[in-house]
PDB file of N, CA and C in Angstrom:
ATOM      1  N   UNK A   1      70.031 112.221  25.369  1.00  0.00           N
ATOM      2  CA  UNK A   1      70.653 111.882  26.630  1.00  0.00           C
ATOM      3  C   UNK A   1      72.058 111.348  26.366  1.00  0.00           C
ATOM      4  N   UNK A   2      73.084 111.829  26.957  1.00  0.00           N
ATOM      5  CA  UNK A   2      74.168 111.492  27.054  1.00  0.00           C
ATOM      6  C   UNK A   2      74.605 109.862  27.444  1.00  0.00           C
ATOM      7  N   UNK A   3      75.777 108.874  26.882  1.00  0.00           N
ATOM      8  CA  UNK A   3      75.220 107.676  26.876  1.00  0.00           C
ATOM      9  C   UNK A   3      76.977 107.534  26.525  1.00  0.00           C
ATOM     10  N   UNK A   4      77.481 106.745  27.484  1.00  0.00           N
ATOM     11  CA  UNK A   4      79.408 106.857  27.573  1.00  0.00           C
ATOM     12  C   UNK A   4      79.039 105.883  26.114  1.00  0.00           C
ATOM     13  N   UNK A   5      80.184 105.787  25.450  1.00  0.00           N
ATOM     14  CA  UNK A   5      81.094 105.013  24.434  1.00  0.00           C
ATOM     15  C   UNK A   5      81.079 103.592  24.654  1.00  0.00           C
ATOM     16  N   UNK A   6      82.169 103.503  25.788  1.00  0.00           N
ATOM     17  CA  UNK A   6      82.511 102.495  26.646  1.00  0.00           C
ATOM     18  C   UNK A   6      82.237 102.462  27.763  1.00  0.00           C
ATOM     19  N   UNK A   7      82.472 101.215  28.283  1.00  0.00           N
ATOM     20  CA  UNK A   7      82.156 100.983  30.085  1.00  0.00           C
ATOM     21  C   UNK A   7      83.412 101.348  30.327  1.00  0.00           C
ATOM     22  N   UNK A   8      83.152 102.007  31.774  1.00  0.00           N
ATOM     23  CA  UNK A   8      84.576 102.175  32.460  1.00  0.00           C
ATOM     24  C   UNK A   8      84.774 101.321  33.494  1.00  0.00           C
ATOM     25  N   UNK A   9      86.518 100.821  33.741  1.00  0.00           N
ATOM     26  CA  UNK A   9      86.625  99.703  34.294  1.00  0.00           C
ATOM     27  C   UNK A   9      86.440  99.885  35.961  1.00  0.00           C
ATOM     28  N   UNK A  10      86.301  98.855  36.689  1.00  0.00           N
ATOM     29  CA  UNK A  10      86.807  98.919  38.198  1.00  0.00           C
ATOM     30  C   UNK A  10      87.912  99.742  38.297  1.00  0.00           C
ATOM     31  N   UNK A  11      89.230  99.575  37.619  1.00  0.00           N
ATOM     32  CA  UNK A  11      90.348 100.516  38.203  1.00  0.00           C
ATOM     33  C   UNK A  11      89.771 101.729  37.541  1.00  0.00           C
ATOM     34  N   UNK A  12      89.761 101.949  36.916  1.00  0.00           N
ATOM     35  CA  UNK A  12      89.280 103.796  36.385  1.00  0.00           C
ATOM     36  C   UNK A  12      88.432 104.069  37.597  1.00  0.00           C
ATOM     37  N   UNK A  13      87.010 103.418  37.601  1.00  0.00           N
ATOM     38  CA  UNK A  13      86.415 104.185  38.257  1.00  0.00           C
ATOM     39  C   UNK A  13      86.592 104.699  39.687  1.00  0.00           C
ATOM     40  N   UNK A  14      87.147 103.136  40.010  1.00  0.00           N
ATOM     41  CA  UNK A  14      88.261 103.561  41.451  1.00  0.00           C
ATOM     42  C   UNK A  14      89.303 105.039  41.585  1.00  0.00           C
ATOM     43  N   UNK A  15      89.672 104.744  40.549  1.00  0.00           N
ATOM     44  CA  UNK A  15      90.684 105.694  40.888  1.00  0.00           C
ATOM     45  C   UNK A  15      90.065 107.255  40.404  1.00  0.00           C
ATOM     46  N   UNK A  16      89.168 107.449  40.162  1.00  0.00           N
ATOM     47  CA  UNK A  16      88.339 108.489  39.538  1.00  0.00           C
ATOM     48  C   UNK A  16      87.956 109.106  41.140  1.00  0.00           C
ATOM     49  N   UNK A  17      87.837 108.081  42.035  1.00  0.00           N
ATOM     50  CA  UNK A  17      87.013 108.004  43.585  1.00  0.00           C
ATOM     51  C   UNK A  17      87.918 108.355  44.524  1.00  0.00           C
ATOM     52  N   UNK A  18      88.904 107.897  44.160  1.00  0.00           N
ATOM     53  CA  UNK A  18      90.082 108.122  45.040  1.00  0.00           C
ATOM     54  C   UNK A  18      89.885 109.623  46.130  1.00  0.00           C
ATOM     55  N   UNK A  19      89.616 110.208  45.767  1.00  0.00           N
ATOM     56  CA  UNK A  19      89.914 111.379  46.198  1.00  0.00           C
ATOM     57  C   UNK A  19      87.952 111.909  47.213  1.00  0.00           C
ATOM     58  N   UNK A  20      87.431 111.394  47.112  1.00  0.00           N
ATOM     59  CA  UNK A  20      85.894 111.434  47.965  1.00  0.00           C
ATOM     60  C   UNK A  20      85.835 111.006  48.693  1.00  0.00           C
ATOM     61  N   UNK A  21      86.936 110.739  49.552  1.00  0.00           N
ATOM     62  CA  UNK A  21      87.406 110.140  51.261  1.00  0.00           C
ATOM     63  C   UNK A  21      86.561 111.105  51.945  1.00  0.00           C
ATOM     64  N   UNK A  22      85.739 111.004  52.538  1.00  0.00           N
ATOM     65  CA  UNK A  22      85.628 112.344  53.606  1.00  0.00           C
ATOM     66  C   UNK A  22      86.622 112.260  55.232  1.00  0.00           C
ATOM     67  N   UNK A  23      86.881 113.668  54.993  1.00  0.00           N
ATOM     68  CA  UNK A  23      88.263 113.394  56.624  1.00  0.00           C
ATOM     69  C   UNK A  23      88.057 113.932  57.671  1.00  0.00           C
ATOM     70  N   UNK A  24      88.226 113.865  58.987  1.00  0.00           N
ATOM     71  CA  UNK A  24      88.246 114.690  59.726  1.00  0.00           C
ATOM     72  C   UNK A  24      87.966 115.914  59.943  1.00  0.00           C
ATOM     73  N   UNK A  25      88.207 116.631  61.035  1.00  0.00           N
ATOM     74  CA  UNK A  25      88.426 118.070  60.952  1.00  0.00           C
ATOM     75  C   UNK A  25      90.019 118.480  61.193  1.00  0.00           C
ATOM     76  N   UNK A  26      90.882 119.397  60.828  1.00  0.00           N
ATOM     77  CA  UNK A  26      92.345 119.869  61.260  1.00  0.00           C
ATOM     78  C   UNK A  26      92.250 120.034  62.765  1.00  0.00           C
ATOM     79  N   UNK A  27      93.022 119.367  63.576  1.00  0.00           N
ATOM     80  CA  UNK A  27      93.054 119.944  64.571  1.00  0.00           C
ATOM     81  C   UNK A  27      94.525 120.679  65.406  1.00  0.00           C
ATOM     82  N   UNK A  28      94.461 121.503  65.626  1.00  0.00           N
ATOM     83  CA  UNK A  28      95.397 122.427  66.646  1.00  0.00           C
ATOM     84  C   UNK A  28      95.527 121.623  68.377  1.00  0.00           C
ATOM     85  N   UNK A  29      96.546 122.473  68.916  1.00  0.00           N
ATOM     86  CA  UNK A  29      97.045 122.636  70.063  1.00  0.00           C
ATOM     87  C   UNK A  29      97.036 124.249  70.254  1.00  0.00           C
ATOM     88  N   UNK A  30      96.373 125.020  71.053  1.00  0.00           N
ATOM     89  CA  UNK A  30      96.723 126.378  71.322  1.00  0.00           C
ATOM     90  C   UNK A  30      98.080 126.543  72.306  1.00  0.00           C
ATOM     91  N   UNK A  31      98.927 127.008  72.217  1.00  0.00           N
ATOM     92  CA  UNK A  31     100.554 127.548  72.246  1.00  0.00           C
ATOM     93  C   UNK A  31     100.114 127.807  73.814  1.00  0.00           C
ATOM     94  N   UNK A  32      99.099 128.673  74.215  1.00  0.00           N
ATOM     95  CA  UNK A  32      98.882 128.919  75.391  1.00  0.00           C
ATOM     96  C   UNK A  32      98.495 128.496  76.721  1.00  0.00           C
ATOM     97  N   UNK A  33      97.547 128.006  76.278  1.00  0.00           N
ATOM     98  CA  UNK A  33      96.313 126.905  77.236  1.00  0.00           C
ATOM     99  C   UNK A  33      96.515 125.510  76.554  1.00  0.00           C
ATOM    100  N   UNK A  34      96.937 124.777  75.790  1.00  0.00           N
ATOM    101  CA  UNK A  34      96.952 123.744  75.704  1.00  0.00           C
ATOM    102  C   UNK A  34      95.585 122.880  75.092  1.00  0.00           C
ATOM    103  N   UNK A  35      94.926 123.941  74.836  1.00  0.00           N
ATOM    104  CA  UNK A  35      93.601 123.224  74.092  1.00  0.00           C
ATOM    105  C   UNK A  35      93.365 122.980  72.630  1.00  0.00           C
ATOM    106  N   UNK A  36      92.762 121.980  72.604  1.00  0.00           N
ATOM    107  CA  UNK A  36      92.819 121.338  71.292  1.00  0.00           C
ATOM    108  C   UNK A  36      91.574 122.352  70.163  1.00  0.00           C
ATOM    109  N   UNK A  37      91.694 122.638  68.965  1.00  0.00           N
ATOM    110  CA  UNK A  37      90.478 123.442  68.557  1.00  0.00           C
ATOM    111  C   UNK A  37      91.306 123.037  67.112  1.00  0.00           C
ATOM    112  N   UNK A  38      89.913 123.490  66.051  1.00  0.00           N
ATOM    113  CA  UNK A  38      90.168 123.651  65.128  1.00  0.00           C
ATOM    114  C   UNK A  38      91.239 124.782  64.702  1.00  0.00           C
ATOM    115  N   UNK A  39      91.556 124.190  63.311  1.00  0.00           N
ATOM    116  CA  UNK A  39      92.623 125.586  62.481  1.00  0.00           C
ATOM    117  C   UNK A  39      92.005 126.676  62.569  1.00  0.00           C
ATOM    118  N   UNK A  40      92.373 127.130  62.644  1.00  0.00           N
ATOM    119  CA  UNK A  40      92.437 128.913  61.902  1.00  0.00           C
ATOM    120  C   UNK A  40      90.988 129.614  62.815  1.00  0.00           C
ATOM    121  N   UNK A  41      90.677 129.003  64.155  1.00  0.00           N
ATOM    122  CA  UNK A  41      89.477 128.806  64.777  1.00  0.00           C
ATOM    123  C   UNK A  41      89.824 129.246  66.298  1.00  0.00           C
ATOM    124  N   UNK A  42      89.161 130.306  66.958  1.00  0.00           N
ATOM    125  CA  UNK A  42      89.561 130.795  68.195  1.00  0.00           C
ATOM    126  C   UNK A  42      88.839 129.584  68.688  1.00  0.00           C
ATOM    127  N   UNK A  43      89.704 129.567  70.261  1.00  0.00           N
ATOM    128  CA  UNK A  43      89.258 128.237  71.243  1.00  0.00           C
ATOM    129  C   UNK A  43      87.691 128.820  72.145  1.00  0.00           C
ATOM    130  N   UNK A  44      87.726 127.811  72.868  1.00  0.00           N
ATOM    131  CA  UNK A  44      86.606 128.531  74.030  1.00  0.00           C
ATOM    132  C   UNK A  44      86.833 129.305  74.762  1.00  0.00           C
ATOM    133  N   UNK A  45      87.907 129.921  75.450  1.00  0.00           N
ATOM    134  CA  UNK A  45      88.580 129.806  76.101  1.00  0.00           C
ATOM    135  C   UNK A  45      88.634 131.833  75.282  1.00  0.00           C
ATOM    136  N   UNK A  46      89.071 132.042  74.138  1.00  0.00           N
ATOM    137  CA  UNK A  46      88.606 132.974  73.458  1.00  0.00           C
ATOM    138  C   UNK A  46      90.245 133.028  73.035  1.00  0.00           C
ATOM    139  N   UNK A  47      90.945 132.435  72.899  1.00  0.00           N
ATOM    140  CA  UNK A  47      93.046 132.657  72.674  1.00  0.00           C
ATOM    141  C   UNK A  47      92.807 132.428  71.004  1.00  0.00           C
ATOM    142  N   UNK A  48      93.551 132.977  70.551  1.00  0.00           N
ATOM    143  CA  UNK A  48      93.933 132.198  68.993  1.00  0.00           C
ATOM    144  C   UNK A  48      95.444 132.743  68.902  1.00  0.00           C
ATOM    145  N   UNK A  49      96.148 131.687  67.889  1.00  0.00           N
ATOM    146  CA  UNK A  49      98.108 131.895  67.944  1.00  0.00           C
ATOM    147  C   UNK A  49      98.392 132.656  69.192  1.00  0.00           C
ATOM    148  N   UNK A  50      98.142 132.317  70.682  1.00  0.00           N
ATOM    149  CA  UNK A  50      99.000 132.360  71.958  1.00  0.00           C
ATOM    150  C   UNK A  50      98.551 133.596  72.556  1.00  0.00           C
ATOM    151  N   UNK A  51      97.172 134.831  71.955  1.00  0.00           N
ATOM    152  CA  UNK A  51      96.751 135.819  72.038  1.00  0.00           C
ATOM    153  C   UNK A  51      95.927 135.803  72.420  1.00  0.00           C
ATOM    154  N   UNK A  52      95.027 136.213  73.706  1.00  0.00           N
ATOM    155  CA  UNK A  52      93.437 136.097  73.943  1.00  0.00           C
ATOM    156  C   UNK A  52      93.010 137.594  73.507  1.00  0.00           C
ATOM    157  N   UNK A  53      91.545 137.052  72.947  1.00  0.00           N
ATOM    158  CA  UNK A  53      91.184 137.846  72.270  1.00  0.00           C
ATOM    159  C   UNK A  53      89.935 138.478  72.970  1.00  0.00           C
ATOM    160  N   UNK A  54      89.449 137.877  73.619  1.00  0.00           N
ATOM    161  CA  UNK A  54      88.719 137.871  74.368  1.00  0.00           C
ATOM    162  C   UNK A  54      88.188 137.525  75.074  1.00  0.00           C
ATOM    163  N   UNK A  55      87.033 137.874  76.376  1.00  0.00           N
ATOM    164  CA  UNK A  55      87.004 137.250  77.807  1.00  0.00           C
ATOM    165  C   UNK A  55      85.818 136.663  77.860  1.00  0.00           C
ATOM    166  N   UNK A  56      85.691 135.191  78.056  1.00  0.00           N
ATOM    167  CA  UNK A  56      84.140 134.338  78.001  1.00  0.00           C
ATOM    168  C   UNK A  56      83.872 134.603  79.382  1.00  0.00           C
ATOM    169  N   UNK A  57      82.689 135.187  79.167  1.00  0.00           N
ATOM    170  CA  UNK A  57      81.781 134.298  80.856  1.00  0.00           C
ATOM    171  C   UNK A  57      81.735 133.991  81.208  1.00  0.00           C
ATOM    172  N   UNK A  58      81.941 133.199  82.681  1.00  0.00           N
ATOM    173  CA  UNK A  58      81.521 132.504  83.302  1.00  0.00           C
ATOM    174  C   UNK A  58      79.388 131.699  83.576  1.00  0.00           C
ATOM    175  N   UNK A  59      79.561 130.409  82.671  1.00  0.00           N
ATOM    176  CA  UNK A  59      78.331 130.141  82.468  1.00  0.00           C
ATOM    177  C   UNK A  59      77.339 129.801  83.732  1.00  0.00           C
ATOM    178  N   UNK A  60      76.273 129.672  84.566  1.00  0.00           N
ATOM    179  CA  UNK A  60      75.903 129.166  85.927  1.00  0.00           C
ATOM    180  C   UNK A  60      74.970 128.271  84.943  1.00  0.00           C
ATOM    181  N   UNK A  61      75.280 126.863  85.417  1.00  0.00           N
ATOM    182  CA  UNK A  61      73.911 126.148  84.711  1.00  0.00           C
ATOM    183  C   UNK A  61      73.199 125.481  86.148  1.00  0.00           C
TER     184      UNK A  61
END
Protein backbone atom coordinates (compact mmCIF):
# COMPACT_ATOMS: atom_id res chain seq x y z
CA UNK A 1 0.00 0.00 0.00
CA UNK A 2 1.14 3.24 -0.95
CA UNK A 3 2.13 5.40 2.22
CA UNK A 4 3.35 9.47 1.40
CA UNK A 5 7.07 10.18 2.71
CA UNK A 6 5.93 13.21 4.37
CA UNK A 7 2.84 14.93 5.67
CA UNK A 8 1.60 17.52 3.51
CA UNK A 9 1.06 20.90 4.93
CA UNK A 10 -2.30 23.00 5.33
CA UNK A 11 -0.97 25.37 2.55
CA UNK A 12 -0.11 22.53 0.02
CA UNK A 13 -3.05 20.81 0.58
CA UNK A 14 -5.08 23.94 0.26
CA UNK A 15 -3.76 24.94 -2.57
CA UNK A 16 -3.82 21.42 -4.21
CA UNK A 17 -7.97 22.23 -3.55
CA UNK A 18 -8.00 25.35 -4.89
CA UNK A 19 -9.44 24.54 -7.93
CA UNK A 20 -12.73 21.94 -6.63
CA UNK A 21 -14.93 25.07 -6.21
CA UNK A 22 -18.02 23.81 -7.77
CA UNK A 23 -19.73 26.92 -9.91
CA UNK A 24 -22.66 27.77 -11.32
CA UNK A 25 -24.02 27.23 -14.61
CA UNK A 26 -22.82 29.97 -17.73
CA UNK A 27 -25.51 31.95 -18.29
CA UNK A 28 -26.64 33.89 -21.60
CA UNK A 29 -29.04 36.65 -22.63
CA UNK A 30 -30.69 35.58 -26.07
CA UNK A 31 -30.02 38.73 -28.62
CA UNK A 32 -33.69 38.20 -29.50
CA UNK A 33 -36.24 37.58 -26.82
CA UNK A 34 -34.27 38.59 -24.01
CA UNK A 35 -34.19 35.31 -22.19
CA UNK A 36 -31.81 34.13 -19.96
CA UNK A 37 -30.54 30.27 -20.87
CA UNK A 38 -27.61 28.46 -20.71
CA UNK A 39 -24.38 28.67 -23.23
CA UNK A 40 -24.27 27.08 -26.21
CA UNK A 41 -28.09 25.89 -25.22
CA UNK A 42 -31.34 26.71 -27.33
CA UNK A 43 -33.96 28.69 -25.06
CA UNK A 44 -37.62 27.58 -24.55
CA UNK A 45 -38.78 29.64 -26.60
CA UNK A 46 -36.70 27.40 -29.37
CA UNK A 47 -34.08 30.86 -30.65
CA UNK A 48 -30.35 30.18 -30.29
CA UNK A 49 -27.61 33.30 -31.46
CA UNK A 50 -30.89 35.59 -32.50
CA UNK A 51 -32.26 32.52 -34.89
CA UNK A 52 -35.41 30.49 -34.07
CA UNK A 53 -35.02 27.28 -34.75
CA UNK A 54 -37.96 26.12 -34.02
CA UNK A 55 -41.72 26.40 -33.05
CA UNK A 56 -42.81 25.15 -29.32
CA UNK A 57 -46.38 24.43 -28.61
CA UNK A 58 -48.51 25.91 -27.02
CA UNK A 59 -48.87 23.75 -23.60
CA UNK A 60 -52.92 23.57 -22.05
CA UNK A 61 -52.37 22.48 -18.44
Amino acid sequence: MAVQQNRKTRSRRDMRRSHDAITGPTLSVDQTTGEIHRRHHVTKDGFYRGRQLFTVAAVDA
